[in-house]
Protein backbone atom coordinates (compact mmCIF):
# COMPACT_ATOMS: atom_id res chain seq x y z
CA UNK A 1 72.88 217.73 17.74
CA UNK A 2 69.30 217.80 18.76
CA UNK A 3 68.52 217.76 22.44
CA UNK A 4 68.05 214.14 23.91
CA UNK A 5 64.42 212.93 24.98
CA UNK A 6 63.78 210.11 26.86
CA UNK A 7 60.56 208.53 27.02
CA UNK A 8 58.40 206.99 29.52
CA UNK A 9 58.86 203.85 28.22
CA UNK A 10 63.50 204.39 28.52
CA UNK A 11 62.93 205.11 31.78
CA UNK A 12 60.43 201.90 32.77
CA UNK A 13 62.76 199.76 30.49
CA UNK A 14 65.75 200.93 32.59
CA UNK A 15 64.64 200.53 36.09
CA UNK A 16 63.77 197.30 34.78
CA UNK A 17 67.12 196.55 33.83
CA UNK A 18 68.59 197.73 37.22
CA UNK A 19 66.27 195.69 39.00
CA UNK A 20 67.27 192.78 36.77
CA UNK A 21 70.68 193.86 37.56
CA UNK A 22 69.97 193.18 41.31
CA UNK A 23 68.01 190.15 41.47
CA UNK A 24 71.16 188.73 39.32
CA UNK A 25 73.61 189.72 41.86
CA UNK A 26 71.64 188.62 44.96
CA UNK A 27 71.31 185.32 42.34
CA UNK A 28 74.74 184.70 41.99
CA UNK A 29 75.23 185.50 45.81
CA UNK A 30 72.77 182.57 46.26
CA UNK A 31 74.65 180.35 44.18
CA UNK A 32 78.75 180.92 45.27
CA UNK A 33 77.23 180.50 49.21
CA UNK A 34 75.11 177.10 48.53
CA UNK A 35 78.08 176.03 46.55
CA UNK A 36 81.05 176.90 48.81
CA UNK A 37 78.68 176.33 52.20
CA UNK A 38 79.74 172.71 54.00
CA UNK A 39 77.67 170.13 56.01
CA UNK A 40 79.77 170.68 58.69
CA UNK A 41 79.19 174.48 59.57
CA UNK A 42 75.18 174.02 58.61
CA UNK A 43 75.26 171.15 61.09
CA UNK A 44 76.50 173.24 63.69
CA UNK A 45 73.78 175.75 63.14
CA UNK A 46 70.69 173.56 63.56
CA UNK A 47 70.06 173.96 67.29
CA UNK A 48 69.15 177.98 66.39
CA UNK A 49 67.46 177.43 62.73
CA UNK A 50 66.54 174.13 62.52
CA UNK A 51 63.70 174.51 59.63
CA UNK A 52 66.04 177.00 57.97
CA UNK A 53 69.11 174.20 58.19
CA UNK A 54 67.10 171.45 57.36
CA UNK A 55 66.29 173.09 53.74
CA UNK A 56 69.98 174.05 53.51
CA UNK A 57 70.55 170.37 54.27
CA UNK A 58 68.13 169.25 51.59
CA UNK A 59 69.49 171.39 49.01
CA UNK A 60 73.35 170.02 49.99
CA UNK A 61 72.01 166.47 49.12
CA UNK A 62 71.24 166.96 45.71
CA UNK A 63 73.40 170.64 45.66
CA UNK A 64 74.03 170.50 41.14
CA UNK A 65 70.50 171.10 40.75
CA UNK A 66 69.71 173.72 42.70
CA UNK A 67 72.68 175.29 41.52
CA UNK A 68 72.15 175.52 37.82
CA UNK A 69 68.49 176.68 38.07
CA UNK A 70 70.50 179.49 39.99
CA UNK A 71 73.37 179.93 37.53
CA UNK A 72 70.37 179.52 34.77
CA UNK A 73 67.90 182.75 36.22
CA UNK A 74 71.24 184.70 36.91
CA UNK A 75 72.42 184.44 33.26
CA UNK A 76 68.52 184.82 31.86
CA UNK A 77 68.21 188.06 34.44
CA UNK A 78 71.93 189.73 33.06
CA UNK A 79 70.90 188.66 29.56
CA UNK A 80 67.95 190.46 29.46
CA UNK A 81 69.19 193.49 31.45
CA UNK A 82 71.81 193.88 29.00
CA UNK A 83 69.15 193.74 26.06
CA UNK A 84 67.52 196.38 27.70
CA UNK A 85 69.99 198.47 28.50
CA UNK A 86 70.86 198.33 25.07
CA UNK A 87 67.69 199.49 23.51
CA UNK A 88 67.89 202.15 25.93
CA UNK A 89 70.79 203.67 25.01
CA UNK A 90 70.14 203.27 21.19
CA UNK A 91 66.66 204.75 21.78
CA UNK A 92 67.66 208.29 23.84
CA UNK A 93 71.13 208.54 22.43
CA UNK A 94 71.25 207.43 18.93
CA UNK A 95 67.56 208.09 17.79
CA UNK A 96 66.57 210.95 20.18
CA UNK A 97 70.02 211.81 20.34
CA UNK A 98 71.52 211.67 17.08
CA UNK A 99 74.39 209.97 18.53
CA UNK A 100 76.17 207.69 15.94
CA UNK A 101 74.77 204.22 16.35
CA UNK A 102 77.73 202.74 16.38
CA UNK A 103 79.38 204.58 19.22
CA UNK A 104 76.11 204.06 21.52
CA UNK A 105 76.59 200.36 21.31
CA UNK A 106 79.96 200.88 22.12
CA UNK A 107 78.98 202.86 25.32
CA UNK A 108 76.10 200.36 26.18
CA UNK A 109 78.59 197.19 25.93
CA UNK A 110 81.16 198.96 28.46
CA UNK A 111 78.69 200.21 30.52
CA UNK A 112 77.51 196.73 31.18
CA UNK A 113 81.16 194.86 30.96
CA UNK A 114 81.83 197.43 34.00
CA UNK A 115 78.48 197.06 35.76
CA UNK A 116 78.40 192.93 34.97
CA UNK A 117 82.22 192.84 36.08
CA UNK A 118 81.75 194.56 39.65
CA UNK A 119 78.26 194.15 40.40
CA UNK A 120 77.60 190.67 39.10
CA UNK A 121 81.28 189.36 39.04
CA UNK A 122 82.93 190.56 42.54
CA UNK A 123 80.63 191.76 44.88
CA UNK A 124 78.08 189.15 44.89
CA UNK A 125 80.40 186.72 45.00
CA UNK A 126 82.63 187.82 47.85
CA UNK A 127 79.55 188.25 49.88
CA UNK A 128 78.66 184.66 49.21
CA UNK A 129 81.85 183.38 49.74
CA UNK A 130 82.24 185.77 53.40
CA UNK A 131 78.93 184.97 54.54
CA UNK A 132 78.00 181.35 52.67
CA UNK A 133 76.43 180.43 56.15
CA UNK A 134 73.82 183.06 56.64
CA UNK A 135 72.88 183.41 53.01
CA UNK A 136 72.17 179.87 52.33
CA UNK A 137 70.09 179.70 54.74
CA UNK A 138 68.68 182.96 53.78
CA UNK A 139 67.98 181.36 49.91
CA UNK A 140 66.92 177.88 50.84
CA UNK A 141 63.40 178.57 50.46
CA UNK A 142 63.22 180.57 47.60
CA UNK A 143 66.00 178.19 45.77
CA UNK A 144 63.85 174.86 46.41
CA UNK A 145 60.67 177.01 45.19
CA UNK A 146 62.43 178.44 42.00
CA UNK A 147 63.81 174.47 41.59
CA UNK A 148 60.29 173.42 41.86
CA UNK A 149 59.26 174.95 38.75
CA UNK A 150 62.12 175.70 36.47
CA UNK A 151 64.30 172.28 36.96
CA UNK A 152 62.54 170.22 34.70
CA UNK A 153 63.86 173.58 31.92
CA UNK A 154 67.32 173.32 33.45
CA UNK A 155 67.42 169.79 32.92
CA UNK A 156 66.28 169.91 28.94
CA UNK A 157 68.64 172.51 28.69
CA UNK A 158 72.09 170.36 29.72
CA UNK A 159 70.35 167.79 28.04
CA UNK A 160 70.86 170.01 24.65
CA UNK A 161 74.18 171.49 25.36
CA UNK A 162 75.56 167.96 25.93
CA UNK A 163 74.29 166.64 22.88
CA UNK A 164 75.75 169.60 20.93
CA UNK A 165 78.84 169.29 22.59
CA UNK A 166 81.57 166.24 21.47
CA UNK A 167 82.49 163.90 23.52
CA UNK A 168 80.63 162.64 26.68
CA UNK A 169 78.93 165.02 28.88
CA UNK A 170 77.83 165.78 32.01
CA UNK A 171 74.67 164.85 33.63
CA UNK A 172 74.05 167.15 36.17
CA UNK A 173 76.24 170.19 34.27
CA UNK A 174 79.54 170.66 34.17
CA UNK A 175 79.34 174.05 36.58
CA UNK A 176 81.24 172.37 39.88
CA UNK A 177 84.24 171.10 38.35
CA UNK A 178 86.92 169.34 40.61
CA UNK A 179 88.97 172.46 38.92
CA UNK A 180 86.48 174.66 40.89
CA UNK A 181 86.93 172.61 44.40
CA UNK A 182 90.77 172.89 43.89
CA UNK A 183 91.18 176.07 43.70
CA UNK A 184 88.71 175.76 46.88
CA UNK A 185 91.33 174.09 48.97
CA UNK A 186 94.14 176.26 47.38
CA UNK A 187 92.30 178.92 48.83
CA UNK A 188 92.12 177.60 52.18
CA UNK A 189 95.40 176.59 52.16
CA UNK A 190 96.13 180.37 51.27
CA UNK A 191 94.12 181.33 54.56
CA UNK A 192 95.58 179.38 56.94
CA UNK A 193 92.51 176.96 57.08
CA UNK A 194 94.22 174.05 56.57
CA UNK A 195 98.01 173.35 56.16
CA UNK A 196 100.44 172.73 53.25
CA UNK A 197 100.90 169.13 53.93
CA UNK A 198 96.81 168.72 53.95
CA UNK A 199 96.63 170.46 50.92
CA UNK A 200 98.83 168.49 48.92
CA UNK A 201 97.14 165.54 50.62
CA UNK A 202 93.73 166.46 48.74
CA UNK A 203 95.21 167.15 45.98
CA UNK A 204 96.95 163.70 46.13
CA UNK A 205 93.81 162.17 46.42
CA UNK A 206 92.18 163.75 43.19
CA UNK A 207 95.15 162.84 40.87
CA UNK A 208 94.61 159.37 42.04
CA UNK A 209 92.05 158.84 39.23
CA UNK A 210 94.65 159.96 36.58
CA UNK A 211 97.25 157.28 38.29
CA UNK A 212 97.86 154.23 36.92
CA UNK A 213 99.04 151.17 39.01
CA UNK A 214 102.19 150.83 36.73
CA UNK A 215 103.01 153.95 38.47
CA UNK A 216 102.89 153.19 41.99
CA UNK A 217 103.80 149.28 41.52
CA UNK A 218 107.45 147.72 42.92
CA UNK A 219 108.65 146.53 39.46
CA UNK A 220 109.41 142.56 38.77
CA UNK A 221 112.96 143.39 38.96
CA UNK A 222 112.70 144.68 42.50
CA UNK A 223 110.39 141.38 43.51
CA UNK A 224 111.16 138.98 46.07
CA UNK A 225 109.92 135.52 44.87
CA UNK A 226 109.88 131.88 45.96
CA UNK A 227 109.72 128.85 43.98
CA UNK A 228 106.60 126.25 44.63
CA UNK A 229 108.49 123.49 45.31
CA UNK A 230 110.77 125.17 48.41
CA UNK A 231 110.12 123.50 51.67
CA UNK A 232 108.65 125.84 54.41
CA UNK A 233 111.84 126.35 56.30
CA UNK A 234 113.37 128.33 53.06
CA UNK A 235 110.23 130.10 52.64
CA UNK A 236 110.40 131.65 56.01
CA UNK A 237 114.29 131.70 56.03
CA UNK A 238 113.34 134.46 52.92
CA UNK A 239 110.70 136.17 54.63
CA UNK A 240 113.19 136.99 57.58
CA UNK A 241 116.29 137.79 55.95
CA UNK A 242 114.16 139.81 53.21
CA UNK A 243 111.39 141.50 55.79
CA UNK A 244 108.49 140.99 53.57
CA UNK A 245 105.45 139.07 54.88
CA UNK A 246 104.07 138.41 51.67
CA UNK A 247 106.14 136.72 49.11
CA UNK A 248 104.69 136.04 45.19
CA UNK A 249 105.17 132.29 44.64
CA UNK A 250 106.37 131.38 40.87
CA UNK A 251 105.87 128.15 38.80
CA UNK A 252 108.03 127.50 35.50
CA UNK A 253 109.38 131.15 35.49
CA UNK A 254 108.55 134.95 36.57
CA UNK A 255 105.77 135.25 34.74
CA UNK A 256 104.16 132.68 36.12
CA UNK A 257 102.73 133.78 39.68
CA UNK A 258 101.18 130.56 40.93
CA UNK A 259 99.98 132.05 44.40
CA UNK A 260 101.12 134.62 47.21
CA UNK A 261 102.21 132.91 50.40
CA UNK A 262 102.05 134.45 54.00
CA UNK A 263 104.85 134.38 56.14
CA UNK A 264 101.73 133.94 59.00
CA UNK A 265 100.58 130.74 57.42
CA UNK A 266 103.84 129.32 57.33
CA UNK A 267 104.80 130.16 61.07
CA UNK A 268 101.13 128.59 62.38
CA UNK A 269 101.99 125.61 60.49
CA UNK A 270 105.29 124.85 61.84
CA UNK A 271 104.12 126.04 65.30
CA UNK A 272 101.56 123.35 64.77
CA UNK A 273 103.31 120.55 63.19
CA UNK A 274 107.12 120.66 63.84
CA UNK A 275 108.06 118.47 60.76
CA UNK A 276 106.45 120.85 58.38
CA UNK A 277 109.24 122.56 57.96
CA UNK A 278 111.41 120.14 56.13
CA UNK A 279 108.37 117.85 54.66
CA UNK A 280 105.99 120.53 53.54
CA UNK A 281 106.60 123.00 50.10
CA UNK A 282 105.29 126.50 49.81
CA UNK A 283 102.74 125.51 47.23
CA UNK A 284 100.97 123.55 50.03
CA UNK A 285 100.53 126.80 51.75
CA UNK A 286 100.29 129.46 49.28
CA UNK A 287 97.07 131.55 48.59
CA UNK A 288 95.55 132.29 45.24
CA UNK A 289 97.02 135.19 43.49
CA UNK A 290 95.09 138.68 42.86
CA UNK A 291 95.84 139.66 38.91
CA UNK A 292 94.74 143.22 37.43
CA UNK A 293 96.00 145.34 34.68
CA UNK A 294 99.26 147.47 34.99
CA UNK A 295 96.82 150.23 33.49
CA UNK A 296 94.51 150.25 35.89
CA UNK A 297 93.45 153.62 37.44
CA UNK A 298 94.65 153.66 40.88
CA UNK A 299 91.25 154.50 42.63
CA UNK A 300 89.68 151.98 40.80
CA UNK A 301 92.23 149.88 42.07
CA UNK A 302 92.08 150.96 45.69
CA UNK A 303 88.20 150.16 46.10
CA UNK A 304 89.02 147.10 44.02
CA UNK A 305 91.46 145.85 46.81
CA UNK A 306 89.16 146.65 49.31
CA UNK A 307 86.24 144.96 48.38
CA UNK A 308 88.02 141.94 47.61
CA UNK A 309 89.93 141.94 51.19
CA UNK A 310 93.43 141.44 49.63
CA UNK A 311 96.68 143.50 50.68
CA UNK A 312 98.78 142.81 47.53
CA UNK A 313 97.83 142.38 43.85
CA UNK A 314 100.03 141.16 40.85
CA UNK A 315 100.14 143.67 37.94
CA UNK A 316 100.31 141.75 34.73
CA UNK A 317 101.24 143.75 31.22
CA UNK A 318 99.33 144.05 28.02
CA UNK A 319 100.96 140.45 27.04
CA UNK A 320 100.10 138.90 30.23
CA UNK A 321 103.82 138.53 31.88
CA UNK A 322 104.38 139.96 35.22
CA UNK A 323 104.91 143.91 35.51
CA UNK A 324 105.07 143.76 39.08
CA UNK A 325 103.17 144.14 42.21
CA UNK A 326 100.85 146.37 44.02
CA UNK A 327 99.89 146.60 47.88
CA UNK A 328 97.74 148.95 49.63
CA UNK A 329 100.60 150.53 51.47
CA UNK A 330 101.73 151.66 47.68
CA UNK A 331 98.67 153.07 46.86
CA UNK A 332 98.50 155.66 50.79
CA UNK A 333 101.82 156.41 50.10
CA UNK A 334 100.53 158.13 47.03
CA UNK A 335 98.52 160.46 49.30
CA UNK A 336 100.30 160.81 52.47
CA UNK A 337 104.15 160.70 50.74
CA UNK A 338 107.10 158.31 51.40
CA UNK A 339 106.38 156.24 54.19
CA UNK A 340 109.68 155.74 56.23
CA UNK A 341 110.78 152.90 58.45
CA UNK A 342 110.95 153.66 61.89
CA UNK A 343 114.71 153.20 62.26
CA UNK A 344 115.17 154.78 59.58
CA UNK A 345 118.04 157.40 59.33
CA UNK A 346 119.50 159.99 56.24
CA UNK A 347 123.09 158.60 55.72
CA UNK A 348 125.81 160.04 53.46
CA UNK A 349 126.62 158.31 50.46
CA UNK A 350 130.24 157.57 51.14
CA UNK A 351 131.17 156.67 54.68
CA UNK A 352 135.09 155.65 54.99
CA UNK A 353 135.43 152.85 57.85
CA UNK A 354 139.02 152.51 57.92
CA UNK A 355 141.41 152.12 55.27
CA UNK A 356 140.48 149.91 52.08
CA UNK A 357 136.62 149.49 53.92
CA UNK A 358 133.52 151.53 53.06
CA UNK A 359 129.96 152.22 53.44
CA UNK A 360 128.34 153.54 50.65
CA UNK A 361 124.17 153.94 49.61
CA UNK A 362 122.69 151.25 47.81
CA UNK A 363 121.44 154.62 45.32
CA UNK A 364 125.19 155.62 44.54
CA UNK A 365 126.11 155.37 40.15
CA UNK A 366 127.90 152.85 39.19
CA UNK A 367 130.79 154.99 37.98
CA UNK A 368 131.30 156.83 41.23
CA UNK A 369 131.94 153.90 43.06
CA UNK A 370 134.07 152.99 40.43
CA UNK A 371 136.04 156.25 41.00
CA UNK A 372 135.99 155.64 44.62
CA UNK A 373 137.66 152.21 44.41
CA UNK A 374 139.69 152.87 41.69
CA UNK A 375 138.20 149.79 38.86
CA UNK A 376 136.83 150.37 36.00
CA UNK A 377 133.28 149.34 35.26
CA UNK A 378 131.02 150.54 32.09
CA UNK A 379 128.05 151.77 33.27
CA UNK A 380 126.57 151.64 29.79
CA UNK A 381 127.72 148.10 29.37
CA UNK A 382 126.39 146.58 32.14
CA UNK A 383 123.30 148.24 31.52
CA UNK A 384 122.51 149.66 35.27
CA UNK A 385 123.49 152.72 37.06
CA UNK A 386 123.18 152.25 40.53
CA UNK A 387 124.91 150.12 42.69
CA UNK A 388 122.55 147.58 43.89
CA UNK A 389 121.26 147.53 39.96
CA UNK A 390 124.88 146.51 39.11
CA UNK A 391 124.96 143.81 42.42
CA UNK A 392 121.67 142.50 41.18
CA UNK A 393 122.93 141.54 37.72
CA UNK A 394 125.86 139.99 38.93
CA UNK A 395 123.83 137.86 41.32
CA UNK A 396 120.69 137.39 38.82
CA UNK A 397 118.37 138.27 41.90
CA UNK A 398 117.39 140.71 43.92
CA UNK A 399 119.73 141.01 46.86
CA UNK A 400 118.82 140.85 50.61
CA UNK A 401 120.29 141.35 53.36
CA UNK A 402 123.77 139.49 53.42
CA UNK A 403 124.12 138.52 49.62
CA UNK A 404 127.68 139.50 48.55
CA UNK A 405 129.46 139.59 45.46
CA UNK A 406 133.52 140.62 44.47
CA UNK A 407 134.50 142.83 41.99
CA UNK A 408 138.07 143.20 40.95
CA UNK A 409 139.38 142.43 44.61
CA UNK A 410 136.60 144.17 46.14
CA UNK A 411 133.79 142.50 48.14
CA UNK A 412 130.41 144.13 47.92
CA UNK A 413 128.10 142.83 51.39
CA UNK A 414 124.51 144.40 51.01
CA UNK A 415 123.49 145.31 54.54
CA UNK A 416 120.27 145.93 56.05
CA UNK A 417 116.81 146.84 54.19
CA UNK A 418 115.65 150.38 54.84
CA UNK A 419 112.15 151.81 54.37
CA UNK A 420 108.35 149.96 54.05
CA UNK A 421 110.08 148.22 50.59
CA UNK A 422 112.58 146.86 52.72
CA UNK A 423 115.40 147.53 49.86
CA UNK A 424 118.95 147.66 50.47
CA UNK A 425 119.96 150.71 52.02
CA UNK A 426 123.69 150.25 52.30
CA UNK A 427 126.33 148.19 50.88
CA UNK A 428 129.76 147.48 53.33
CA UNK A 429 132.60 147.48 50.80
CA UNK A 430 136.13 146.00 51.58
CA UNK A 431 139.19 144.99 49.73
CA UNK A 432 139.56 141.56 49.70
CA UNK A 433 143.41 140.59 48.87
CA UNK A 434 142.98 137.02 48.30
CA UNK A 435 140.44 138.06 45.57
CA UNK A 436 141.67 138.11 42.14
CA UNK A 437 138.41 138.05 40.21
């Protein structure tokens, strides 16, 4: 093997590649800290830099496009470094060397996996991410400079990839991902930044987008509704004993929502006119109804609500009949959890009274309160599996607060309403001897 002799021109063509190899580091430094850096913290560092913040500040309002003319000269600067590096090694080892081509591409594509890997993957970017503060306001100037000239290239370019790519694309690139920001707040969750319950809050909010309302509505057969043509007195009779405030108002059957009436209205109409009570019917009162699609996205449906000033929306199905209803409340408790009532309290599922009387959760199956009385009721054949489900078929309605039913000598009393739904939280069960149903 002939002695290896390297030129003037390797050695030029290398330090050019190691400078390359720099300025792409200190490039991708520059991007992770103007992408991970917050309003926030540059805010609070504008009384000592204030022309160095306000750049930072500029860049932050329109952050994707300094961004990708970063992530754009960092790849071009690697790219070419690696090219290099590669004609270098072929040149003095395989040519001058006599090494076996082959194995000196091997040895230049390691040599820059390693060197892209530490230099270009890790270090730059835990420096940007440690010190995102003092580095983006470090590359502010030379970022708004380089986006100066070379956006109008970066542009062109995501212009291209999108049209090569199926499907719909992304305007400004698709380089800060909501993937990307998750795994931000993961991270900071990881840190002790922010807590658990925050986290998942975040989180909550993203996957509100891929929520649909039929997921978050109270179904039809959970509903409280009036007919038009009650009188003002039952209206508000149901709005006590159920505890809703708002109560869907239906016409010829359940699909057909007519209005929403307000259990406000009806009280400032009585307070005002005494004989309203028994004269007046709900329809005289009753707002117009808000429809939307069961399919709606739930953020959609959230900015829907409040631009139209509305608390409570119907949700119709794909043939137009009632799926059920959706109010704001339904929508937070997708981000901040299950929303308790205050005197609310966690109660055992069985609670024996005295002999032959019983409390029991509204939740329980159907065939363990079966067990527990000793009847025998089919699950299957009634179609339900809780007990409320199996009250609510035998009274055809939802049941509030008092509604009772008997069962084989037993009488089933639905007691209070627990949580923001105000469902049935407990039944009172007792035998009833005179019963023989």
């Amino acid at each position: 093997m002939s002695p290896i002799d390297v030129s003037a021109i390797d050695i030029w063509l290398g330090a050019i590649a190691l400078v390359l190899i720099v300025i792409s580091g200190l490039l991708i430094s520059a991007e992770t800290a103007l992408s991970r850096v917050s309003r926030t913290r540059v805010a609070e560092l504008g009384r000592t830099r204030p022309k160095a913040v306000a750049r930072v500040e500029q860049i932050l309002a329109d952050r994707p496009r300094y961004v990708n003319v970063l992530l754009f000269l960092s790849t071009a600067a690697m790219v070419t470094a690696t090219v290099l590096i590669g004609f270098v090694f072929t040149d003095v080892l395989a040519l001058g060397g006599d090494w076996p081509v082959g194995w000196v591409l091997v040895l230049a594509a390691t040599s820059m996996i390693v060197i892209s890997y530490v230099a270009l993957g890790v270090a730059p970017r835990t420096l940007g991410r440690q010190h995102a503060e003092r580095i983006a306001l470090i590359a502010a100037g030379p970022a708004r400079f380089l986006a100066t000239v070379l956006g109008p290239l970066t542009t062109l370019l995501i212009l291209i990839g999108n049209a090569l790519t199926p499907g719909q694309g992304y305007r400004e690139g698709p380089f800060a991902t909501q993937a990307e920001f998750r795994e931000l707040v993961d991270m900071a969750e990881a840190e002790d930044l922010i807590e658990d319950d925050e986290r998942q809050m975040i989180h909550s909010v993203f996957e509100l987008s891929e929520t649909i309302a039929r997921e978050v509505m109270v179904p039809r057969t959970e509903m409280i509704m009036i007919e038009h043509g009650k009188t003002l007195r039952q209206a508000m009779s149901l709005g006590l004993r159920s505890g809703f405030s708002r109560i869907p108002v239906i016409g010829e059957s359940t699909d057909d929502i007519v209005g929403i009436v307000y259990l406000k209205d009806i009280v400032r109409r009585i307070f005002q006119h005494r004989e309203a009570e028994q004269t007046e019917r709900v329809e005289s009162l009753m707002r117009a109804p808000y429809f939307v699609p069961d399919s709606k996205a739930v953020d959609a449906l959230l900015r829907e609500m409040q631009a139209a000033h509305v608390h409570l929306v119907i949700a119709v199905d794909e043939y137009g009949g009632t799926a059920g209803l959706v109010t704001i409340e339904d929508i937070l408790e997708e981000i901040v959890g299950e929303i308790a009532d205050e005197h609310d309290t966690a109660a055992p599922e069985v609670t024996e009274l005295e002999e032959g009387r019983f409390r029991i959760s509204s939740r329980m199956h159907v065939d363990d309160f079966a067990d527990l009385v000793g009847i025998k009721i089919d699950a299957e054949e009634e179609g339900v599996d809780t007990v409320l489900g199996f009250m609510a078929k035998r009274l055809g309605r939802v049941p509030i607060p008092g509604a009772t039913i008997r069962v084989d000598g037993w009488q089933l009393r639905a007691e209070y309403a627990a949580g923001r739904r105000n469902r049935i939280g407990t039944l009172l069960v007792e035998r009833r001897a005179d019963d023989d149903a």
